[in-house]
PDB file of N, CA and C in Angstrom:
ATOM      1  N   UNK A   1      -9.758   5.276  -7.447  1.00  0.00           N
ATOM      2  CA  UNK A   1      -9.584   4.557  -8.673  1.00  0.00           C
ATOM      3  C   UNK A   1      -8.123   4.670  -9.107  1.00  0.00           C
ATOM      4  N   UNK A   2      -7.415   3.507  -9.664  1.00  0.00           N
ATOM      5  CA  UNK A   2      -6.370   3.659  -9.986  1.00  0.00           C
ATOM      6  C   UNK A   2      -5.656   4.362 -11.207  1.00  0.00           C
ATOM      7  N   UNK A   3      -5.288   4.882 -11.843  1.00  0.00           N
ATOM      8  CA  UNK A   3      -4.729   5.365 -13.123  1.00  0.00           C
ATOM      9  C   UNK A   3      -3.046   5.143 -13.445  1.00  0.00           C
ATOM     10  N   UNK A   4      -2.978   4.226 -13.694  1.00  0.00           N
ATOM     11  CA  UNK A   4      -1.807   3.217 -14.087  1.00  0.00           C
ATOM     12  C   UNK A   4      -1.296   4.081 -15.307  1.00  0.00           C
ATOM     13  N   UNK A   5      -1.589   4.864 -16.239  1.00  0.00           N
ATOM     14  CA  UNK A   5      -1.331   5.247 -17.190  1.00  0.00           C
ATOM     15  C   UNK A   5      -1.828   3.609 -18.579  1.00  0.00           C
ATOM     16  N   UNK A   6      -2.201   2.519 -17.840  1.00  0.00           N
ATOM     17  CA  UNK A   6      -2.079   1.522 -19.068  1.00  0.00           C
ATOM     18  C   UNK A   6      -3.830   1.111 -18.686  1.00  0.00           C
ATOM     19  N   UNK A   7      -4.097   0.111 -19.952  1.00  0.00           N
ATOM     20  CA  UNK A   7      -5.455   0.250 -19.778  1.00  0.00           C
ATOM     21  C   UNK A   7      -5.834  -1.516 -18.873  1.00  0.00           C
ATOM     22  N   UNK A   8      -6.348  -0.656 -17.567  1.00  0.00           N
ATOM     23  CA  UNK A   8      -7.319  -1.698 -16.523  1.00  0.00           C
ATOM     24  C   UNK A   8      -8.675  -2.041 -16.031  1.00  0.00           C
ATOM     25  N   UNK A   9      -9.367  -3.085 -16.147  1.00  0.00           N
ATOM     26  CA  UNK A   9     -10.625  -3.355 -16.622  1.00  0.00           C
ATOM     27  C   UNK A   9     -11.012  -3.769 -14.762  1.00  0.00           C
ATOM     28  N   UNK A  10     -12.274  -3.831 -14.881  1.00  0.00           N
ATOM     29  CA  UNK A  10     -12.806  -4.761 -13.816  1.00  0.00           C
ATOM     30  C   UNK A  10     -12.829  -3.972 -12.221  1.00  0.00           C
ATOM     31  N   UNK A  11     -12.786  -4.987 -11.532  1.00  0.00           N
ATOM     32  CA  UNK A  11     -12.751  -4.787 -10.124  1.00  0.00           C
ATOM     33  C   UNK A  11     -10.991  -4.169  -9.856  1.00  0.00           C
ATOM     34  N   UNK A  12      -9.966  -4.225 -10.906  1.00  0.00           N
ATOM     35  CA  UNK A  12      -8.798  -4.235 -10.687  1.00  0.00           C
ATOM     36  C   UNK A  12      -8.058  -2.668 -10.639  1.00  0.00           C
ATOM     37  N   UNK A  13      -9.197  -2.170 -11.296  1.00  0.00           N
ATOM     38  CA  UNK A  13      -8.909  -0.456 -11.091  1.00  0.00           C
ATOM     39  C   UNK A  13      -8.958  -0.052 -10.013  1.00  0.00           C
ATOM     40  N   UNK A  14      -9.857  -0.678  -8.734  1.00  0.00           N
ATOM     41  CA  UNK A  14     -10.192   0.167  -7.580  1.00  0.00           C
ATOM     42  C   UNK A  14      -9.242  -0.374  -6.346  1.00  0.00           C
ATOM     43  N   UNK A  15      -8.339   0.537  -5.958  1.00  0.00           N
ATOM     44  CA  UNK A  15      -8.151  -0.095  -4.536  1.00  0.00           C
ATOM     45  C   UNK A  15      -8.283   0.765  -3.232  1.00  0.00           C
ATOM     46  N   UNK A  16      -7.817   0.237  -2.069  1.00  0.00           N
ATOM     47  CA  UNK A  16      -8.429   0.488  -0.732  1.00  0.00           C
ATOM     48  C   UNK A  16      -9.074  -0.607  -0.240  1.00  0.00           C
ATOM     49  N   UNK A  17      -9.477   0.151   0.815  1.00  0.00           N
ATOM     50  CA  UNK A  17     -10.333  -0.463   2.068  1.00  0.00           C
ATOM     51  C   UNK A  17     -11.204  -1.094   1.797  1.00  0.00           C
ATOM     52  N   UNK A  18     -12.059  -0.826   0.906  1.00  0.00           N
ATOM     53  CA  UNK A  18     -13.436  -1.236   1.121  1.00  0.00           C
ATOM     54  C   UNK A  18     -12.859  -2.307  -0.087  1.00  0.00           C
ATOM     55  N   UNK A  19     -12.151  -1.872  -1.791  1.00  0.00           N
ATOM     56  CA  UNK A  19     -11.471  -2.965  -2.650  1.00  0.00           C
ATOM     57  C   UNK A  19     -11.107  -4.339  -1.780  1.00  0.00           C
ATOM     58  N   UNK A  20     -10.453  -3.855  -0.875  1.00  0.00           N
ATOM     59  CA  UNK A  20      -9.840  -5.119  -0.228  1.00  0.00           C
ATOM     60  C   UNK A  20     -10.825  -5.851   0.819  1.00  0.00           C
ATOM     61  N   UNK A  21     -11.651  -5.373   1.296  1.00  0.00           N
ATOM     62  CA  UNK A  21     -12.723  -5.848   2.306  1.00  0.00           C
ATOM     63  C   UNK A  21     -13.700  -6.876   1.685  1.00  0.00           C
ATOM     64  N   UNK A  22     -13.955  -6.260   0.009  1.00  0.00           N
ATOM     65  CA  UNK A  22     -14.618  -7.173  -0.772  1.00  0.00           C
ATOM     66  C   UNK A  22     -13.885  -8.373  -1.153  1.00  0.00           C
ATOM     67  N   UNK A  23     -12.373  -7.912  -1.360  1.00  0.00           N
ATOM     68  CA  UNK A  23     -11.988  -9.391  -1.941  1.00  0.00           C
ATOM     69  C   UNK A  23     -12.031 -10.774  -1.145  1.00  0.00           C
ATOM     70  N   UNK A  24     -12.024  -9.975   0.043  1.00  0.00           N
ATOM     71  CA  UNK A  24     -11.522 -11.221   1.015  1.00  0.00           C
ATOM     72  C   UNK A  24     -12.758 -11.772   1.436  1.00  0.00           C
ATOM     73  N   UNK A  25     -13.977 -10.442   1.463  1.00  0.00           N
ATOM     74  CA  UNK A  25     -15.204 -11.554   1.796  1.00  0.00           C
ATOM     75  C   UNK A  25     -15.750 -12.459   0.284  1.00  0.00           C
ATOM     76  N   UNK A  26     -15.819 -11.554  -0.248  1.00  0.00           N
ATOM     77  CA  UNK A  26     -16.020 -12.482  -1.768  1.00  0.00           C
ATOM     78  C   UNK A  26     -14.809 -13.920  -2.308  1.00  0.00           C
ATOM     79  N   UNK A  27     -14.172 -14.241  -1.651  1.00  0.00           N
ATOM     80  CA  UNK A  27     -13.224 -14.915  -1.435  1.00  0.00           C
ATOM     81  C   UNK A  27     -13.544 -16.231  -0.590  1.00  0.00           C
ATOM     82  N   UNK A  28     -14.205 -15.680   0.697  1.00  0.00           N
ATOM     83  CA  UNK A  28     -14.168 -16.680   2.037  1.00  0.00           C
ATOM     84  C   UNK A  28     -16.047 -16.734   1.562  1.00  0.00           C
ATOM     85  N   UNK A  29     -16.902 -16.081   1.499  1.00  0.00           N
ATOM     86  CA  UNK A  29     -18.204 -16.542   0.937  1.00  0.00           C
ATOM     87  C   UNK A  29     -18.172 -17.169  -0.363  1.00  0.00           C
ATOM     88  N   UNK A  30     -17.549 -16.943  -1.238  1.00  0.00           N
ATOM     89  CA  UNK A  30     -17.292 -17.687  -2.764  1.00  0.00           C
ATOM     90  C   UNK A  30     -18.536 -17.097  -3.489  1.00  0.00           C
ATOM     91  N   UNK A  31     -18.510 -15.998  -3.294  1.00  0.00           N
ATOM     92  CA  UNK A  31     -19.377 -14.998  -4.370  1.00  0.00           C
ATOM     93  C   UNK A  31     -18.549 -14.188  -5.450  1.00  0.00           C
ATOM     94  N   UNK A  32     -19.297 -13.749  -6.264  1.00  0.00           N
ATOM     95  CA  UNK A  32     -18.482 -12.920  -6.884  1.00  0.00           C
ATOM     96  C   UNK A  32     -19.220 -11.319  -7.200  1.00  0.00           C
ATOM     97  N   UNK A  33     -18.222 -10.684  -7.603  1.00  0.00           N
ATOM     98  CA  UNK A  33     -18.986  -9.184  -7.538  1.00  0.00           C
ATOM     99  C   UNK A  33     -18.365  -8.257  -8.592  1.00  0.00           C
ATOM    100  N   UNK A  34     -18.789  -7.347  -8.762  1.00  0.00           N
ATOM    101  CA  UNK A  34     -18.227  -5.933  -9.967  1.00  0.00           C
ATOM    102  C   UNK A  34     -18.599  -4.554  -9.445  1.00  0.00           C
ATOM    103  N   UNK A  35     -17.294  -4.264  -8.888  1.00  0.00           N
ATOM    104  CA  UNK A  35     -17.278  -2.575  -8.000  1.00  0.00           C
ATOM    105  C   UNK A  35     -17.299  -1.908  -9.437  1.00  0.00           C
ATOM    106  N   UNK A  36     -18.657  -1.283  -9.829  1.00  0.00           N
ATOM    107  CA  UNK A  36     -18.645  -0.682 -10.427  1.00  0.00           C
ATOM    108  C   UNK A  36     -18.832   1.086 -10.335  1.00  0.00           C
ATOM    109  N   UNK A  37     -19.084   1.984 -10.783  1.00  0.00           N
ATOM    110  CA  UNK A  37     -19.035   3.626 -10.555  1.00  0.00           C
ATOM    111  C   UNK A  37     -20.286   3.960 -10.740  1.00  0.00           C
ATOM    112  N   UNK A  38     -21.098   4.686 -10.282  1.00  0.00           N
ATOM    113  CA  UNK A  38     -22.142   4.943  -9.764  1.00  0.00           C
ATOM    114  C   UNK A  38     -22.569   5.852 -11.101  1.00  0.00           C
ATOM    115  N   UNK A  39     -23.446   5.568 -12.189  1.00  0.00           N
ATOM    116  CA  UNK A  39     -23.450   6.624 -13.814  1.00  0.00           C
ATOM    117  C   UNK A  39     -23.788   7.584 -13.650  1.00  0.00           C
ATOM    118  N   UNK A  40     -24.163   8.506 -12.720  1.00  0.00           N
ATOM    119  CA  UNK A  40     -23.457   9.817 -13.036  1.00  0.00           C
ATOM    120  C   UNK A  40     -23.007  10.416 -11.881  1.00  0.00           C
ATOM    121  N   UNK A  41     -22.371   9.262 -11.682  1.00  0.00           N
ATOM    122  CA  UNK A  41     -21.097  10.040 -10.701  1.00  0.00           C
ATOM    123  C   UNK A  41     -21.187  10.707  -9.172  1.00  0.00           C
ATOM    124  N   UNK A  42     -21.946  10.433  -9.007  1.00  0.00           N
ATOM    125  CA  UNK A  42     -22.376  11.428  -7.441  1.00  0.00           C
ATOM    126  C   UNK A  42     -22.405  10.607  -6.441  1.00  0.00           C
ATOM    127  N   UNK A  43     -22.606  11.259  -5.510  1.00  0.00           N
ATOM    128  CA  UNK A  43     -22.846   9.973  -4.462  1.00  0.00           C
ATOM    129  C   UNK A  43     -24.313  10.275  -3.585  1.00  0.00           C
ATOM    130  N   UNK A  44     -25.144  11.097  -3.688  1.00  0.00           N
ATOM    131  CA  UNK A  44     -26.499  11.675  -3.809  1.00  0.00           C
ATOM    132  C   UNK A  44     -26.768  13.239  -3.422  1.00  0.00           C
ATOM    133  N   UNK A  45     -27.757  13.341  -3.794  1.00  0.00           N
ATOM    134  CA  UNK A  45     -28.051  14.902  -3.535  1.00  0.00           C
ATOM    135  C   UNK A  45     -29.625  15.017  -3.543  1.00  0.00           C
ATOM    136  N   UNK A  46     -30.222  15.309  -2.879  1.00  0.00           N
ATOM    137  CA  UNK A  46     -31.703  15.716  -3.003  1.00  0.00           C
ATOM    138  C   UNK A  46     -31.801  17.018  -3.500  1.00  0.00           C
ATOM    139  N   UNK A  47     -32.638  16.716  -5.339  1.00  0.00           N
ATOM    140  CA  UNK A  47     -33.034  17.606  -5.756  1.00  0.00           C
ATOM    141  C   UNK A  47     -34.296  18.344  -5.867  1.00  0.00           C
ATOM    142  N   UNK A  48     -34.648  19.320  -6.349  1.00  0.00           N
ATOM    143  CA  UNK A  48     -35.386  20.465  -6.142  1.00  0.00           C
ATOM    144  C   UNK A  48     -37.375  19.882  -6.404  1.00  0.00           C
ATOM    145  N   UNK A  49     -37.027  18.807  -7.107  1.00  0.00           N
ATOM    146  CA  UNK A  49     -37.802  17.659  -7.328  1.00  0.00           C
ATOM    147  C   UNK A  49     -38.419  17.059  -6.172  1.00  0.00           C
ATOM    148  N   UNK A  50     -37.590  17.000  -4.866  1.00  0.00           N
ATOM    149  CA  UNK A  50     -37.743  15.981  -3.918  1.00  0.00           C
ATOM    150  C   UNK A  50     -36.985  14.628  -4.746  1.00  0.00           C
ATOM    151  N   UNK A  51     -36.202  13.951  -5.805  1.00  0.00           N
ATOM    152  CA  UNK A  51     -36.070  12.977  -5.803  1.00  0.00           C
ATOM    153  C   UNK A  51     -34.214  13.314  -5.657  1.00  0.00           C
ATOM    154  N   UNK A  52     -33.772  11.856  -5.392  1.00  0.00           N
ATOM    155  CA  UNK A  52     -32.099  12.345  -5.276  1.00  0.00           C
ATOM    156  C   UNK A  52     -31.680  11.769  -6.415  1.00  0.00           C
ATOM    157  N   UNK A  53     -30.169  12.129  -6.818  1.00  0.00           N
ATOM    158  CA  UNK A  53     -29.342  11.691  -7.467  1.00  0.00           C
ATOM    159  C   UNK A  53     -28.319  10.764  -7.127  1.00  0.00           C
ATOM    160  N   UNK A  54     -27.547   9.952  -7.691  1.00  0.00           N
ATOM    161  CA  UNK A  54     -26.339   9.474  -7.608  1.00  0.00           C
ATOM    162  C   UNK A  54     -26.856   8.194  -7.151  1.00  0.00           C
ATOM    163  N   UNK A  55     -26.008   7.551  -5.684  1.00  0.00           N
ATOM    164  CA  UNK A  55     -25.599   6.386  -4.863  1.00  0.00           C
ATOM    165  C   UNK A  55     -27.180   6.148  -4.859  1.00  0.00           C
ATOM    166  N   UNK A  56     -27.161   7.137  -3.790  1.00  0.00           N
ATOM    167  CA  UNK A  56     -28.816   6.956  -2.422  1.00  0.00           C
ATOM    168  C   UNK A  56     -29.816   6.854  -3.997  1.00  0.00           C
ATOM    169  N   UNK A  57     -29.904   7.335  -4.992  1.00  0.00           N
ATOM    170  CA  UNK A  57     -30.910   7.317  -5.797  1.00  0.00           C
ATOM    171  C   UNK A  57     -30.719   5.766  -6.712  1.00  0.00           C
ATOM    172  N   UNK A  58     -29.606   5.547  -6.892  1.00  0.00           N
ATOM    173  CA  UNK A  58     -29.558   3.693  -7.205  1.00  0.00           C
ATOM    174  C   UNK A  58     -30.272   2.946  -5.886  1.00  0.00           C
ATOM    175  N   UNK A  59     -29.510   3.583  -4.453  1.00  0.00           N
ATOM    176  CA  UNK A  59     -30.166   2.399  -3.558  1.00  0.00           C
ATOM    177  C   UNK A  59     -32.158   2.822  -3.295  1.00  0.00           C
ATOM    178  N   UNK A  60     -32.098   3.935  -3.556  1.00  0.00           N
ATOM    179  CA  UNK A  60     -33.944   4.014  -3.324  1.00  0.00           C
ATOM    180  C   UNK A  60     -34.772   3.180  -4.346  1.00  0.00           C
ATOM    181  N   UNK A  61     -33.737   2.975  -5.512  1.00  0.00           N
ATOM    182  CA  UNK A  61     -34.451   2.295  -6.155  1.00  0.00           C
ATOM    183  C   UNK A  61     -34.150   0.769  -6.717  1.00  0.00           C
ATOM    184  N   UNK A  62     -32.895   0.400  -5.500  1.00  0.00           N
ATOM    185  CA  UNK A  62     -32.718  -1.165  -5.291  1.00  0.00           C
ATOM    186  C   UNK A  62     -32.050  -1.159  -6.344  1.00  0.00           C
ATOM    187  N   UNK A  63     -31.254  -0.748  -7.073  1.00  0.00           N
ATOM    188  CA  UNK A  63     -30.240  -0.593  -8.182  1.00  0.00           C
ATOM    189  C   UNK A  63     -29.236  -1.776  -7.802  1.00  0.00           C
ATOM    190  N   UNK A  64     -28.831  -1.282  -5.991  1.00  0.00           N
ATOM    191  CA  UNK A  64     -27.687  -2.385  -5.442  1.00  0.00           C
ATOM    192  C   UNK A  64     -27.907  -1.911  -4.214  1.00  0.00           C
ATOM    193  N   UNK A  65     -27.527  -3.099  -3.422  1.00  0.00           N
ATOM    194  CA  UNK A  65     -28.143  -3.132  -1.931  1.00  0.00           C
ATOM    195  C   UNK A  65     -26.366  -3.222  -1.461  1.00  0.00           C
ATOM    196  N   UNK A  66     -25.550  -3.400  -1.492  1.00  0.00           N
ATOM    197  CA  UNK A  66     -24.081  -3.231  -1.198  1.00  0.00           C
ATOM    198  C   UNK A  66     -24.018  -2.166  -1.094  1.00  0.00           C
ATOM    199  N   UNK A  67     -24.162  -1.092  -1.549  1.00  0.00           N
ATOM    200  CA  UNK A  67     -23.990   0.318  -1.425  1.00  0.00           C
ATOM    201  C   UNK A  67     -24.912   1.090  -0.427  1.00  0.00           C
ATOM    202  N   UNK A  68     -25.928   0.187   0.201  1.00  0.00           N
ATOM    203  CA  UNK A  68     -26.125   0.430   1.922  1.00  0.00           C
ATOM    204  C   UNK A  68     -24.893   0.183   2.705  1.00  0.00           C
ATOM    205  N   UNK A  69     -24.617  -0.624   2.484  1.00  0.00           N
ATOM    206  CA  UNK A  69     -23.218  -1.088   3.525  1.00  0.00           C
ATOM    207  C   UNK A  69     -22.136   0.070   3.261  1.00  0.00           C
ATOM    208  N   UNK A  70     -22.197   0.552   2.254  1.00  0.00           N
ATOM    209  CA  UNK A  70     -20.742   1.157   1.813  1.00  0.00           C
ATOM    210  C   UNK A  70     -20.983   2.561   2.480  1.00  0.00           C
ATOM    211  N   UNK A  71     -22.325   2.781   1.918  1.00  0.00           N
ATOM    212  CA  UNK A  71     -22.553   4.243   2.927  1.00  0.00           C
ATOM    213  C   UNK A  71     -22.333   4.221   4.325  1.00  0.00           C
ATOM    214  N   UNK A  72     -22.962   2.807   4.756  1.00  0.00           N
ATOM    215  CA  UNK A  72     -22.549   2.671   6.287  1.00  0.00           C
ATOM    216  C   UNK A  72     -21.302   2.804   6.642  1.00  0.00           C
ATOM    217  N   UNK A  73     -20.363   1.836   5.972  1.00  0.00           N
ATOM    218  CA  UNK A  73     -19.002   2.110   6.304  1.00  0.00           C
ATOM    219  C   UNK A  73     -18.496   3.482   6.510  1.00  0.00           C
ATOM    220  N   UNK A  74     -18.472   3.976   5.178  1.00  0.00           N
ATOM    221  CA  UNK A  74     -18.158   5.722   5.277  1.00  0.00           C
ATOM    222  C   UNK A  74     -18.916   6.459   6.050  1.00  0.00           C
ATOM    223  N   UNK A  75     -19.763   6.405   6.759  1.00  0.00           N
ATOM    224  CA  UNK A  75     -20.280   7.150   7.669  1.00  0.00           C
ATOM    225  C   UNK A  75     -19.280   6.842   9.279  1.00  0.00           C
ATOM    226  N   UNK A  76     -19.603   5.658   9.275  1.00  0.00           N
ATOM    227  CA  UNK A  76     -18.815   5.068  10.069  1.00  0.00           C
ATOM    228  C   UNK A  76     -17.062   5.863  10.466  1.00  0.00           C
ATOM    229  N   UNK A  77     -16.350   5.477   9.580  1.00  0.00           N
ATOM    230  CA  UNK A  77     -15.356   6.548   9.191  1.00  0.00           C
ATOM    231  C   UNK A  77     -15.500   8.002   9.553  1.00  0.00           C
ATOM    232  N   UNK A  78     -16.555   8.627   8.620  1.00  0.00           N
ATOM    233  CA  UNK A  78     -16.338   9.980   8.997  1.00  0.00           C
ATOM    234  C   UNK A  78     -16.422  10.035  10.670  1.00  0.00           C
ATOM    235  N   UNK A  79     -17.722   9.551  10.908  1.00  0.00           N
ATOM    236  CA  UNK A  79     -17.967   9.939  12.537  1.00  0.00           C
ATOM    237  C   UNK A  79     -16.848   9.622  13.253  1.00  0.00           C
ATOM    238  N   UNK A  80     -15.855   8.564  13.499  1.00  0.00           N
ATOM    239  CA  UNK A  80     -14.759   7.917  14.013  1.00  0.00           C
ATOM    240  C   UNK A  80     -13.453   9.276  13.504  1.00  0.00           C
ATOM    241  N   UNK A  81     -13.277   9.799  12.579  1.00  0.00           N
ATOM    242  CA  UNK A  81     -12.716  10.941  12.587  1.00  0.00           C
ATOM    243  C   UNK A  81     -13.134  11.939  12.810  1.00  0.00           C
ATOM    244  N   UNK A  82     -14.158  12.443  12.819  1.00  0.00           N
ATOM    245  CA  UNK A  82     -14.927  13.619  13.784  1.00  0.00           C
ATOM    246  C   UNK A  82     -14.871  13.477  15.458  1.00  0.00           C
ATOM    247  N   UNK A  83     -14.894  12.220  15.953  1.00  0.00           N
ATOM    248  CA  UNK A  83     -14.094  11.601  16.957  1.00  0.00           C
ATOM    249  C   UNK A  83     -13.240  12.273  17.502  1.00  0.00           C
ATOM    250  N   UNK A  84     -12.372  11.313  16.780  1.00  0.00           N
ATOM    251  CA  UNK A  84     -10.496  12.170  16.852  1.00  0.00           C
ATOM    252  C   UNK A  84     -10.617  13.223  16.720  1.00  0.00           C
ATOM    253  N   UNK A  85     -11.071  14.363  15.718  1.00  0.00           N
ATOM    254  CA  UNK A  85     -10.480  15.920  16.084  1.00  0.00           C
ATOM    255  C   UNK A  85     -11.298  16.433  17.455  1.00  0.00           C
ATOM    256  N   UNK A  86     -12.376  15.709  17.520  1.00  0.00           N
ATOM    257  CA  UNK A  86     -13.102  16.041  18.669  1.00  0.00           C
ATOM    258  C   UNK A  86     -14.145  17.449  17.916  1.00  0.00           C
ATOM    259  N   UNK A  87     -14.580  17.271  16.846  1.00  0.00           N
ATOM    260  CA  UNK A  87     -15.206  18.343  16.554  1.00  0.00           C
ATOM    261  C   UNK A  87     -16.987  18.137  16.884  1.00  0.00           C
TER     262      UNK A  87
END
């Protein structure tokens, strides 16, 4: 997320890879979208409950189906650098 010190709204706070991956498909499909932050912040955790928190707990419950892909991506990533160090 960006922190400009001035105040930025929207999709315009976030950049990177995946920021820029959206613009261009949301661009060439002519959709539109709002990278928004996941409310409380996590990206999941299975709690003591059995139910999770964060990302995976929006997508179990179809909150947003983009954030399958996004996990994919970043998985993607990590493994491709686990790769490289060869670990």
């Amino acid at each position: 997320m960006i922190d400009r010190g001035s105040h930025i709204e929207g999709n315009a706070r976030f950049e990177g890879y995946i920021a820029d991956l959206l613009e261009r498909l949301s661009t060439k499909a002519g959709f539109k979208y709002t990278i928004k932050l996941v409310a409380d912040k996590k990206y999941g955790r299975r709690l003591e409950n059995g139910r999770w928190n964060g990302m995976i707990r929006e997508v179990m419950e179809s909150v947003s189906i983009i954030k399958v892909v996004l996990i994919y991506v970043i998985l993607c990533h990590v493994l491709r650098f686990l790769y490289i160090l060869k670990l």
